[in-house]
C-alpha atoms as a PDB file:
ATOM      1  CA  UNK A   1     -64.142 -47.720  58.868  1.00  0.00           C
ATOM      2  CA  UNK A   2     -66.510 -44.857  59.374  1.00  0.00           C
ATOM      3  CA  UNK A   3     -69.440 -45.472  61.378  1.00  0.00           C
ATOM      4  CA  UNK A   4     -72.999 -45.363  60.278  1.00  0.00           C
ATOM      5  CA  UNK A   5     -76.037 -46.450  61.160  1.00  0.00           C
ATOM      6  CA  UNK A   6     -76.839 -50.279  60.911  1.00  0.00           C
ATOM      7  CA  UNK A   7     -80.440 -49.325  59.810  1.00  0.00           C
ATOM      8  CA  UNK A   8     -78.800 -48.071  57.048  1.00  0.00           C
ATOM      9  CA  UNK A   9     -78.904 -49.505  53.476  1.00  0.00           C
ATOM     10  CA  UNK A  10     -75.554 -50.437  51.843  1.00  0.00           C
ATOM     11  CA  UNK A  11     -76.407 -47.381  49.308  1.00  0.00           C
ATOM     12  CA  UNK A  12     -77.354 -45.108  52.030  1.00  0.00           C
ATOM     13  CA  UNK A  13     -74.164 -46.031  54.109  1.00  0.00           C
ATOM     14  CA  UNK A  14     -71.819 -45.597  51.128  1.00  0.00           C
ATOM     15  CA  UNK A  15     -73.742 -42.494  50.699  1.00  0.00           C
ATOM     16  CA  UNK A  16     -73.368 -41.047  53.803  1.00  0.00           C
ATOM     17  CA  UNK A  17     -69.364 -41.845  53.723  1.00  0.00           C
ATOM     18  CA  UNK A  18     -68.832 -40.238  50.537  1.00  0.00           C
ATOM     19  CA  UNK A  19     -70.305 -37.002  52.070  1.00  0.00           C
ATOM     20  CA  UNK A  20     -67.785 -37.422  54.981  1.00  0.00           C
ATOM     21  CA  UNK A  21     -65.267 -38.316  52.920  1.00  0.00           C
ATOM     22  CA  UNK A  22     -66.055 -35.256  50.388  1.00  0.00           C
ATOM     23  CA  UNK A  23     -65.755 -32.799  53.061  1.00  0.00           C
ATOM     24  CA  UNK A  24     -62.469 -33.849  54.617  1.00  0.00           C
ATOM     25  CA  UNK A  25     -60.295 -34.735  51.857  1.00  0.00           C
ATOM     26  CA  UNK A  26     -62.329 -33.074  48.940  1.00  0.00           C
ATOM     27  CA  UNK A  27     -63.522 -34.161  46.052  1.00  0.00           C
ATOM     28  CA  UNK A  28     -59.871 -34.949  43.982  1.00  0.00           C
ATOM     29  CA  UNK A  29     -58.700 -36.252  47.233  1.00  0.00           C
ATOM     30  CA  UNK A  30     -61.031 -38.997  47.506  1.00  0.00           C
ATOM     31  CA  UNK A  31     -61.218 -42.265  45.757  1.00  0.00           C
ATOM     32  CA  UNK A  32     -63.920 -44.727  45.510  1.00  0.00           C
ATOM     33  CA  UNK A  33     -61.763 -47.268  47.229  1.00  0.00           C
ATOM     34  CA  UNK A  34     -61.271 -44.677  50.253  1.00  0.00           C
ATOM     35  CA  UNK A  35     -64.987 -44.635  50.254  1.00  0.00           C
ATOM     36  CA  UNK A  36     -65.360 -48.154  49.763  1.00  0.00           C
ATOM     37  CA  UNK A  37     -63.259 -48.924  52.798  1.00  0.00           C
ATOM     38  CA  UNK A  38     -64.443 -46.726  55.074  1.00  0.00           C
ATOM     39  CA  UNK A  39     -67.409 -47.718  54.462  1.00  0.00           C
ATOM     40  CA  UNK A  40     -66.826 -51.387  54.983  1.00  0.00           C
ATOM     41  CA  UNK A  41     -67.803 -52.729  51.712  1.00  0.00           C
ATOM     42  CA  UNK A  42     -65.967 -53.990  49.064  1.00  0.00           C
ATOM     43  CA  UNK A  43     -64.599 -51.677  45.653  1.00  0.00           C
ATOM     44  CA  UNK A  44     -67.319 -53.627  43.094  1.00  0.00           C
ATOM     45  CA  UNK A  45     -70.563 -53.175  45.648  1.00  0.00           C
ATOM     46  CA  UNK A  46     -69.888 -49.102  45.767  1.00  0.00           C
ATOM     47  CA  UNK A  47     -69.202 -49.171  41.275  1.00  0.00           C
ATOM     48  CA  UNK A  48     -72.338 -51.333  41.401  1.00  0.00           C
ATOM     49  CA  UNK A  49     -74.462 -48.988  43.413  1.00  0.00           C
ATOM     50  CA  UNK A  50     -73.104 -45.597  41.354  1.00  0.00           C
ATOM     51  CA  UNK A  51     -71.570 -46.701  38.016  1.00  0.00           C
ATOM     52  CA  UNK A  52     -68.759 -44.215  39.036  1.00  0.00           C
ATOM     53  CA  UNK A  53     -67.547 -41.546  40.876  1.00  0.00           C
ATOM     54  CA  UNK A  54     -68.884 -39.180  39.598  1.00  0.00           C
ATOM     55  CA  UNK A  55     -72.187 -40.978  39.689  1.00  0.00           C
ATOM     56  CA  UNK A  56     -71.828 -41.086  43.792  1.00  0.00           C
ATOM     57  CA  UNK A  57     -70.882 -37.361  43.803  1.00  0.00           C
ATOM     58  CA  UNK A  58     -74.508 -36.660  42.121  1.00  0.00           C
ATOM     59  CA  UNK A  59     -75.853 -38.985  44.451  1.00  0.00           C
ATOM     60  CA  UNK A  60     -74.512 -37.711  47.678  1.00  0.00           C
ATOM     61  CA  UNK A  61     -75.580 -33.746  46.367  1.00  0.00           C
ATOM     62  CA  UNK A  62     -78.699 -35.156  45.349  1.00  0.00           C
ATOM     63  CA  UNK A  63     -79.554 -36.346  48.641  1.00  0.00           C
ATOM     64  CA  UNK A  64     -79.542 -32.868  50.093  1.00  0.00           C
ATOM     65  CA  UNK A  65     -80.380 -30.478  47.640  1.00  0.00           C
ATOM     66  CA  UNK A  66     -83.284 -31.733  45.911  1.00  0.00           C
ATOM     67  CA  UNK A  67     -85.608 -32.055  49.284  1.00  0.00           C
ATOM     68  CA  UNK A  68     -84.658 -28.476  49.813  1.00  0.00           C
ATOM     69  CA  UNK A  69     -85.380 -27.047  46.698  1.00  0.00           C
ATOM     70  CA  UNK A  70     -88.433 -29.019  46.727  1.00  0.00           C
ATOM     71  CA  UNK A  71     -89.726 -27.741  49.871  1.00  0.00           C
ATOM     72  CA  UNK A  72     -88.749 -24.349  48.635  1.00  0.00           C
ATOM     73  CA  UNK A  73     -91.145 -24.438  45.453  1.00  0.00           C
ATOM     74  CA  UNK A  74     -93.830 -26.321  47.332  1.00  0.00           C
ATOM     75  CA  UNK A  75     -93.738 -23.012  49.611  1.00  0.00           C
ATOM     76  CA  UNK A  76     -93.352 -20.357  46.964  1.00  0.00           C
ATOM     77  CA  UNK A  77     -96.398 -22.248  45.207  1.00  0.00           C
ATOM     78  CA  UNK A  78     -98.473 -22.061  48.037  1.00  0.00           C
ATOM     79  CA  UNK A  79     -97.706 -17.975  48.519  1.00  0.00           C
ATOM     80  CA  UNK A  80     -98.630 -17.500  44.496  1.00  0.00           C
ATOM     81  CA  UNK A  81    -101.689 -19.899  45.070  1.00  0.00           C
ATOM     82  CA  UNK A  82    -103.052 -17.627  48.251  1.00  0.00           C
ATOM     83  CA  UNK A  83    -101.781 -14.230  46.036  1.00  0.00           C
ATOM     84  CA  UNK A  84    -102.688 -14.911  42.507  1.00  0.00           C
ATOM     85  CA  UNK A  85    -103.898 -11.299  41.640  1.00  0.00           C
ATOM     86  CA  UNK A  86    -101.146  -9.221  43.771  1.00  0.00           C
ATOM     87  CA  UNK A  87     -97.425  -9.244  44.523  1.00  0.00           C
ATOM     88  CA  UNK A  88     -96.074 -11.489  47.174  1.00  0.00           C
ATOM     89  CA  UNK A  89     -94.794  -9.966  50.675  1.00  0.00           C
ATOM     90  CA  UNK A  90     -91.190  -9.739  50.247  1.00  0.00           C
ATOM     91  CA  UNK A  91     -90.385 -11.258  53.916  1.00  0.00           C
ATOM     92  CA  UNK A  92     -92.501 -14.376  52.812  1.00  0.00           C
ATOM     93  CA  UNK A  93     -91.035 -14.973  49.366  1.00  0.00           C
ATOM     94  CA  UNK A  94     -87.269 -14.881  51.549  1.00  0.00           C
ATOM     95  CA  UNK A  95     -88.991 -16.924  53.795  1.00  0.00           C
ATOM     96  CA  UNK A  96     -89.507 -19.532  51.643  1.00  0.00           C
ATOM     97  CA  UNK A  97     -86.194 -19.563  50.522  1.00  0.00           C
ATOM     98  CA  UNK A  98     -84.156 -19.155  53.742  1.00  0.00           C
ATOM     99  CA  UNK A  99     -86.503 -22.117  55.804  1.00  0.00           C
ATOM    100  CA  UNK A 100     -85.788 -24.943  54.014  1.00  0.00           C
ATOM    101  CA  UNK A 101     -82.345 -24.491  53.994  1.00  0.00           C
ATOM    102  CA  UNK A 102     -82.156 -23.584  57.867  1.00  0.00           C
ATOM    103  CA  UNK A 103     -84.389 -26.527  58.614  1.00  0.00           C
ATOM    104  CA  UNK A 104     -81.689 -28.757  56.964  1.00  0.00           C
ATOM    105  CA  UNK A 105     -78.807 -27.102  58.543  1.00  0.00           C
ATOM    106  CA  UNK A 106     -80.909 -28.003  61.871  1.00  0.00           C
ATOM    107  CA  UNK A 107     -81.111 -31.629  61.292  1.00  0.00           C
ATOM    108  CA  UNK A 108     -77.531 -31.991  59.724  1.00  0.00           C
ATOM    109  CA  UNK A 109     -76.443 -30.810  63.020  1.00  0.00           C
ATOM    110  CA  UNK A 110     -77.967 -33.193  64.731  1.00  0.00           C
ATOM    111  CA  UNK A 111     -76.462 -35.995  62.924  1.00  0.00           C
ATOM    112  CA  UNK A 112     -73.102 -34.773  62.392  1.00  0.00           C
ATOM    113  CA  UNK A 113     -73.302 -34.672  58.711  1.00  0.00           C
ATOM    114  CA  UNK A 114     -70.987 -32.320  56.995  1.00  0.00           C
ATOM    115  CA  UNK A 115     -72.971 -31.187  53.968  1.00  0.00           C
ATOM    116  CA  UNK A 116     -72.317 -27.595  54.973  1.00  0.00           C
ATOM    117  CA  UNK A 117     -68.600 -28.566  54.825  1.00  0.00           C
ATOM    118  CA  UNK A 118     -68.376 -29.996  51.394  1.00  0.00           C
ATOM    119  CA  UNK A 119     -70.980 -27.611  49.965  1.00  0.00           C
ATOM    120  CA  UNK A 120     -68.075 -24.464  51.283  1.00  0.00           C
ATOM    121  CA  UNK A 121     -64.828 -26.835  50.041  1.00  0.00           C
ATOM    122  CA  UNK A 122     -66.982 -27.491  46.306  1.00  0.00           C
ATOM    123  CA  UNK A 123     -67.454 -23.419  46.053  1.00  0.00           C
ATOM    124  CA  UNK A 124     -63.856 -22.930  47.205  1.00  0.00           C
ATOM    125  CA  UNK A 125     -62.578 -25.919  44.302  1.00  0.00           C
ATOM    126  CA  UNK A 126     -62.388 -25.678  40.773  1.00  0.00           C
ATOM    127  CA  UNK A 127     -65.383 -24.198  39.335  1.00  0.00           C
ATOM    128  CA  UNK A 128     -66.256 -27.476  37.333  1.00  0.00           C
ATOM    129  CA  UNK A 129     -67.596 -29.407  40.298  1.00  0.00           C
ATOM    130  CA  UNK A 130     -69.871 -26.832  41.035  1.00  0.00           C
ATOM    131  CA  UNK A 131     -71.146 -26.300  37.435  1.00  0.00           C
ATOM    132  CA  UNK A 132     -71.567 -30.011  37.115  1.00  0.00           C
ATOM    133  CA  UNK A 133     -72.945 -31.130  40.135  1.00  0.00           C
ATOM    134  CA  UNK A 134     -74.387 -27.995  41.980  1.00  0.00           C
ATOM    135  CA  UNK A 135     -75.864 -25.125  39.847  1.00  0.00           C
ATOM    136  CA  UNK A 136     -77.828 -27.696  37.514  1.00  0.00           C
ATOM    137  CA  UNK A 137     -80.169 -28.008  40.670  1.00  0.00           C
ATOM    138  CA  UNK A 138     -80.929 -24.550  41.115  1.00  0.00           C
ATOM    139  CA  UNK A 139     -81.623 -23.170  37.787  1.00  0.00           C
ATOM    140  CA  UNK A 140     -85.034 -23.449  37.345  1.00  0.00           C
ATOM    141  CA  UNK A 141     -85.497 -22.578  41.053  1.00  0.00           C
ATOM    142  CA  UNK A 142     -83.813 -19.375  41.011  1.00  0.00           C
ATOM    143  CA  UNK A 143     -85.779 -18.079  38.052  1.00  0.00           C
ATOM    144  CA  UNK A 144     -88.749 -18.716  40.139  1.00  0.00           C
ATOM    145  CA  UNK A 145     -87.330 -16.778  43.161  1.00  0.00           C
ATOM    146  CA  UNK A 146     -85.987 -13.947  40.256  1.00  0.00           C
ATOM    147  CA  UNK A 147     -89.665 -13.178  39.318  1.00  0.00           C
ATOM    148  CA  UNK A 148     -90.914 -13.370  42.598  1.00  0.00           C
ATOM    149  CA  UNK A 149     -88.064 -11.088  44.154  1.00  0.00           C
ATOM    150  CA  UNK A 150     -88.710  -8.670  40.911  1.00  0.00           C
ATOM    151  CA  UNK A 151     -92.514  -8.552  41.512  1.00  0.00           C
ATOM    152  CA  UNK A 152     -92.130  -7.946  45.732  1.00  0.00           C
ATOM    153  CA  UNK A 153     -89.471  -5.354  45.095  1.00  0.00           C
ATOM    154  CA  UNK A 154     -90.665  -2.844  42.575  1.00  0.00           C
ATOM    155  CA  UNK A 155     -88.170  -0.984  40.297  1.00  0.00           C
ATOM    156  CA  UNK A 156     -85.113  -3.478  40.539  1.00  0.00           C
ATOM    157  CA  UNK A 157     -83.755  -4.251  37.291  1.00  0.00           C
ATOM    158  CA  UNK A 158     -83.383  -7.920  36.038  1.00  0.00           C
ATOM    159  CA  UNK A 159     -79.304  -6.969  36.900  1.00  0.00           C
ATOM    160  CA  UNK A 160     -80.131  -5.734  40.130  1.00  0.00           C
ATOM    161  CA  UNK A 161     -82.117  -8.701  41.063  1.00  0.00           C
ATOM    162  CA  UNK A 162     -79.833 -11.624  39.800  1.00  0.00           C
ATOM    163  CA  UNK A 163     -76.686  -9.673  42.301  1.00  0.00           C
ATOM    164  CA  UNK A 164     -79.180  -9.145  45.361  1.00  0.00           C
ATOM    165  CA  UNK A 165     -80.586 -12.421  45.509  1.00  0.00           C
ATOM    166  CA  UNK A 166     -76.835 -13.797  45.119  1.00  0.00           C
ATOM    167  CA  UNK A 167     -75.739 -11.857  48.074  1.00  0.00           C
ATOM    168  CA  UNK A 168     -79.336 -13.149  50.008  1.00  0.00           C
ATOM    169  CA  UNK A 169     -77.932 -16.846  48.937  1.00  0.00           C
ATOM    170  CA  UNK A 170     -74.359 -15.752  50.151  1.00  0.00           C
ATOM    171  CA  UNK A 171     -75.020 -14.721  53.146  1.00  0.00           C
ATOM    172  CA  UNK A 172     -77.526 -17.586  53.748  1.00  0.00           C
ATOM    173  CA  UNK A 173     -74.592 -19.842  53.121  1.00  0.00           C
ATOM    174  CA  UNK A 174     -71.808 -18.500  55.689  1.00  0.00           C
ATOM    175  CA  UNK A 175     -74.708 -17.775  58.283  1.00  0.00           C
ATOM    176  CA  UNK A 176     -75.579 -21.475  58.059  1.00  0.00           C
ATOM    177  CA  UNK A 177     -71.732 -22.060  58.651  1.00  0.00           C
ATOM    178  CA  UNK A 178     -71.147 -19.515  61.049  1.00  0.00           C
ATOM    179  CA  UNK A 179     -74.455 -21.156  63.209  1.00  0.00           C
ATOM    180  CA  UNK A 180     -73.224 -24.717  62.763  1.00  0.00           C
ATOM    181  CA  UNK A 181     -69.763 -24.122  63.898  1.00  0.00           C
ATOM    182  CA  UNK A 182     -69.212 -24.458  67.857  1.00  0.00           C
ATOM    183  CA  UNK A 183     -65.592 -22.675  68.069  1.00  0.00           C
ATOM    184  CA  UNK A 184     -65.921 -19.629  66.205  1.00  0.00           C
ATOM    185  CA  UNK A 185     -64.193 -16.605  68.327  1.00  0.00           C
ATOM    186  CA  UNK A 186     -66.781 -14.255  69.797  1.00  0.00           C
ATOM    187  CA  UNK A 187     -69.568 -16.639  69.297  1.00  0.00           C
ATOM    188  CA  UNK A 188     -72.096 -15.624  71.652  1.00  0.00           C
ATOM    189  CA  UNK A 189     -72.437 -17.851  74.355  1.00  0.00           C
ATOM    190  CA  UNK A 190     -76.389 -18.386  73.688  1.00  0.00           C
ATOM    191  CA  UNK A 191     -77.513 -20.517  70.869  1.00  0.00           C
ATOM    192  CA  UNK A 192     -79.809 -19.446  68.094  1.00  0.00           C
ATOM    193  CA  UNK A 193     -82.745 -21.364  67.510  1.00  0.00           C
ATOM    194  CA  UNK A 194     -83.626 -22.214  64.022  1.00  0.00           C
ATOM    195  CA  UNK A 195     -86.724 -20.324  63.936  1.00  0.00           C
ATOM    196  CA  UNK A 196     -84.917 -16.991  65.499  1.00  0.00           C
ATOM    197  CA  UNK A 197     -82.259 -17.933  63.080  1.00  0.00           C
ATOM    198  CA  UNK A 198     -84.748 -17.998  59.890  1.00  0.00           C
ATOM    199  CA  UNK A 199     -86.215 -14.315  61.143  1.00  0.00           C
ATOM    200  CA  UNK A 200     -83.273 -12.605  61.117  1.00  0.00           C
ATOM    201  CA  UNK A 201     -81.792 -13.681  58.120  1.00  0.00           C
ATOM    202  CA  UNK A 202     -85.234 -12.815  56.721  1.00  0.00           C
ATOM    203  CA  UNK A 203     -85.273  -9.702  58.299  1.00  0.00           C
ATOM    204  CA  UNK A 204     -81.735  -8.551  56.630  1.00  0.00           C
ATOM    205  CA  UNK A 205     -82.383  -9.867  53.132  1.00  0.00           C
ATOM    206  CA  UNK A 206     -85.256  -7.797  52.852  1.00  0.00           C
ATOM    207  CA  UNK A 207     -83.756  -4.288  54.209  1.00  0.00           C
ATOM    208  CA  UNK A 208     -81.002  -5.613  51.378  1.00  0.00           C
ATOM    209  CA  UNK A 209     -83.544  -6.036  48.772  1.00  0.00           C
ATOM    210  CA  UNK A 210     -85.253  -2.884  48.840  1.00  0.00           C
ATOM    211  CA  UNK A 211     -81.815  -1.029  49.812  1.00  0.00           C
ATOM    212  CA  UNK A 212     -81.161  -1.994  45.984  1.00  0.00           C
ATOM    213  CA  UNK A 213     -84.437   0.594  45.069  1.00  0.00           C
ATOM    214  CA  UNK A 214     -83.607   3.243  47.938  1.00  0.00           C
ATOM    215  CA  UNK A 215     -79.711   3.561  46.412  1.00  0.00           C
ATOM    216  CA  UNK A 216     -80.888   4.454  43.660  1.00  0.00           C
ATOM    217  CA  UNK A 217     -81.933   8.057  44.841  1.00  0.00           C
ATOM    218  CA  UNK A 218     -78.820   8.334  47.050  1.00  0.00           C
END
């Protein structure tokens, strides 16, 4: 059996296993009565709870990403709100992006929870866990970030946005991984801070960004 939290409700804990679970073995590789198990309930309390597998899988990516993608609009609403007459500041539109998703890495850490892990293995798998159960939660947020992006950035192409901001989000993703992982070789021997973290990835998706305008005239 896994350990969890007792504070934890019988849907959280089962939750919270499946992620664990998810991450280790995969998502093929694990079956509700591994989960079940681990998490020290019986096989008919975990169906009753999620119908399913596939209705815990949505669960456990629920959990994370839709907090983060809500704190990301709530920011990139409050930029338009202060900006409604003028394009928004490139770093702060990134900003808004990148935070959120550091500040979760930050508290994952913390607990030990291996979102990072299963997010990486569910990219790496079969492209139909990720259509069904990942990209459905960021398609009305990345048009939001598309348009902002385009209006920060003058003279980018809808093409040239859609592949910058997917190498901003790529390299958001293996920084996050690269900063929650203790035995990487060459890791310097100083930790980053989340906020120093945030700057610099801010910092380099913008020189990206508007590298996308300046290569044009190369």
């Amino acid at each position: 059996m896994i350990n969890a939290p007792d504070k934890l409700s019988t849907k959280e804990r089962i939750i919270q296993v499946a992620e664990r679970l998810f991450a280790d073995k995969g998502l093929d590789g694990t079956s509700m009565r591994d989960i079940a198990d681990a998490a020290g309930v019986n096989l008919a309390s975990a169906n009753y709870h999620f119908g399913s597998k596939d209705g815990l899988i949505a669960a456990v990516f629920q959990r994370q990403i839709l907090p983060m993608n809500a704190e990301r609009l709530k920011l990139l609403d409050t930029l338009e709100a202060a900006s409604p007459d003028t394009p928004l500041e490139l770093e702060r539109v990134l900003e808004a992006f990148i935070r959120p998703a550091v500040i979760q890495a930050a508290e994952s850490r913390r607990d030990n929870k291996p979102f990072l892990r299963l997010m990486g293995r569910c990219l790496s798998e079969p492209s139909a866990y990720s259509e069904k159960y990942v990209y459905p939660h960021f398609t009305a947020l990345i048009k939001r970030f598309y348009t902002a992006v385009g209006s920060s950035v003058p003279g980018l192409s809808q093409e040239e946005v859609f592949w910058l901001v997917g190498f901003v989000a790529g390299a958001l993703h293996f920084a996050l991984h690269m900063w929650s992982t203790e035995n990487l070789p060459h890791k310097p021997a100083r930790p980053l801070g989340a906020e120093e973290l945030v700057a610099r990835l801010t910092a380099f998706a913008a020189a990206g960004l508007r590298s996308g305008v300046a290569g044009k005239t190369l």
